[in-house]
Structure formats: C-alpha cells, structure tokens
Protein backbone atom coordinates (compact mmCIF):
# COMPACT_ATOMS: atom_id res chain seq x y z
CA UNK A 1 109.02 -29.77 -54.16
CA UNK A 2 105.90 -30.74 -55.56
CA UNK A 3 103.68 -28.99 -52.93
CA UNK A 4 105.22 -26.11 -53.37
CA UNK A 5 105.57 -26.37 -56.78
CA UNK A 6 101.37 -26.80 -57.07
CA UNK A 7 101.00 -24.14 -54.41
CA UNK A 8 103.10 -21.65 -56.42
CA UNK A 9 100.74 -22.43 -59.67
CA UNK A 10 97.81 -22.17 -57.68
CA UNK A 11 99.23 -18.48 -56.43
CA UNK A 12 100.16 -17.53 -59.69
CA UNK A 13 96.28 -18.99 -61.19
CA UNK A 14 94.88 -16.48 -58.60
CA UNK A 15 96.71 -13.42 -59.20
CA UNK A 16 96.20 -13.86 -62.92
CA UNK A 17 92.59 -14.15 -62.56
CA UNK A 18 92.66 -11.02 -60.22
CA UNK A 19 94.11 -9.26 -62.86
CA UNK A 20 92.06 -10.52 -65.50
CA UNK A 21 90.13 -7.15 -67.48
CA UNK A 22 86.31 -9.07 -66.11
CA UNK A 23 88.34 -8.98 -62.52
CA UNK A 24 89.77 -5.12 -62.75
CA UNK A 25 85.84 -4.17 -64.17
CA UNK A 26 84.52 -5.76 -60.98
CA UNK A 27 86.84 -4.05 -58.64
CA UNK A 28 85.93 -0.91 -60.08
CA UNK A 29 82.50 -1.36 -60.97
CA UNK A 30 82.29 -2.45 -56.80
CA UNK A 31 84.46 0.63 -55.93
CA UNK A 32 81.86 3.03 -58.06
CA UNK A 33 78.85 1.52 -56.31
CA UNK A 34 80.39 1.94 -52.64
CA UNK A 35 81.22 5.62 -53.97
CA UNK A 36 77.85 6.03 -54.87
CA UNK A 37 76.59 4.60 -51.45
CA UNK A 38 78.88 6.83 -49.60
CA UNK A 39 77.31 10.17 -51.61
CA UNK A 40 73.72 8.74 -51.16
CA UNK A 41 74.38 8.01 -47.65
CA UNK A 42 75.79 11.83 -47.38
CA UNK A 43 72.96 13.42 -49.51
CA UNK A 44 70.25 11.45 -47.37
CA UNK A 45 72.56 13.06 -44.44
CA UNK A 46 71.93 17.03 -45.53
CA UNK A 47 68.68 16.48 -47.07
CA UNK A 48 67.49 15.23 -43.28
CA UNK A 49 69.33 18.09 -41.83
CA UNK A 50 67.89 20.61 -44.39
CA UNK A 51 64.41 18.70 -43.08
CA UNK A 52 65.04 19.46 -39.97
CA UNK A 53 65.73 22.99 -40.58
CA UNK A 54 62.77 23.75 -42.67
CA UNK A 55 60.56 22.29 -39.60
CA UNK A 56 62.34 24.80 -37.39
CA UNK A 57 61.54 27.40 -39.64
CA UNK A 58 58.03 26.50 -40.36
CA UNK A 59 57.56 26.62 -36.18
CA UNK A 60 59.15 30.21 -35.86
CA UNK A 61 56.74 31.09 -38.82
CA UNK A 62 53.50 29.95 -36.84
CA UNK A 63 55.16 31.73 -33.88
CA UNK A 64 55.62 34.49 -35.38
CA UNK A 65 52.46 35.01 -37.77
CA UNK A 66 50.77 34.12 -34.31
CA UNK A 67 52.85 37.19 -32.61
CA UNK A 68 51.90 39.53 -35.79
CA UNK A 69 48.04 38.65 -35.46
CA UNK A 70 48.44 39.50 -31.58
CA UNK A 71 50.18 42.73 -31.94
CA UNK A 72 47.26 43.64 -35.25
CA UNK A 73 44.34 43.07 -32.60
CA UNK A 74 46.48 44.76 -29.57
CA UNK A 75 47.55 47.83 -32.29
CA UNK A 76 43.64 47.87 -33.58
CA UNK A 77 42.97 48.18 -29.68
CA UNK A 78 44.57 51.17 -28.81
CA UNK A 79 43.87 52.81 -32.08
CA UNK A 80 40.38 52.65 -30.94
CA UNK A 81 41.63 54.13 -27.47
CA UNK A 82 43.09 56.92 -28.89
CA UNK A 83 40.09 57.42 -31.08
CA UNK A 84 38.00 57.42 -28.59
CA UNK A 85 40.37 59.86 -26.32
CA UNK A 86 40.57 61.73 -28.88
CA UNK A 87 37.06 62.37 -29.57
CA UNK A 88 36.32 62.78 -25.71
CA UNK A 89 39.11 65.67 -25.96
CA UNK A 90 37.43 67.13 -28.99
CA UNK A 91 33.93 66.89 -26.87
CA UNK A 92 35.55 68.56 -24.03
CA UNK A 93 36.17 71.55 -25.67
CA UNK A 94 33.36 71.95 -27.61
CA UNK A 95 31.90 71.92 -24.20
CA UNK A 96 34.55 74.34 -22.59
CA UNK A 97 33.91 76.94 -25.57
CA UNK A 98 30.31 76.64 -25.06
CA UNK A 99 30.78 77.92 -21.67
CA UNK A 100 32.53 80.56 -22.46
C-alpha cells in the first residue's frame, strides 16, 4: 500500500507540475516555435519555387531577346532586298522609257 501510495504522489507531483502556468507557457511557447518552423519551412518552400521560376523566365528572356535580335538583322536583310529590287525595277524602266 505504500508503493502505491508513493507512486500515486509521485503521479499526482507530475501532473501538477505539467500544469503548472511556467509548464502551460512552455508548451505553448514550444508549440509557437514549431508553428513558426513549419511557416519558415513553407515560405523557404515557395520562395525556392518562385526561384526556380524566375530562372525559367530569365532563360526564355535570353531566348527570346536572342530570337528578336535574329529576326531585326534577318528583317534589316530583306528590307535591303527589297530596296535594292526596288531600285533595280525603278532602273529598268527608266531604261525601258528611254527606249521608247
């Protein structure tokens, strides 16, 4: 009867110092900083995605700018080739009228 008796105290020792106010603050100071691990954790999460994302980006940009200056010099090209056409065309019929 002792033992249990002494067992029993010891029991009831523990659960009053688990609900002691310095026990509850712990338990919820502990619970607030595995919150705050859990949204740092998920924020660390997006803001690698959002990374990853901007790095995509950033490569279709080059791509693209790339593409642009490509079509500028290929467009600058056959503005000259029309030009040029266009000025044979003209010459032709100066040349045609003359002729005449």
């Amino acid at each position: 009867a002792l033992q249990i008796t002494a067992a029993l105290g010891q029991h009831v020792r523990q659960f009053q110092a688990s609900c002691s106010p310095s026990a509850v603050v712990s338990r919820e100071h502990q619970a607030a900083v595995a919150e705050a691990q859990a949204q740092l954790s998920e924020a660390q999460r997006v803001a690698s995605l959002a990374q990853m994302e901007v790095s995509h980006l950033e490569e279709r940009a080059t791509v693209y700018a790339e593409s642009t200056k490509q079509a500028s010099h290929a467009l600058a090209y056959w503005r000259a080739e029309v030009d040029a056409a266009d000025r044979a065309i003209s010459d032709a019929k100066g040349k045609a009228t003359s002729a005449l």
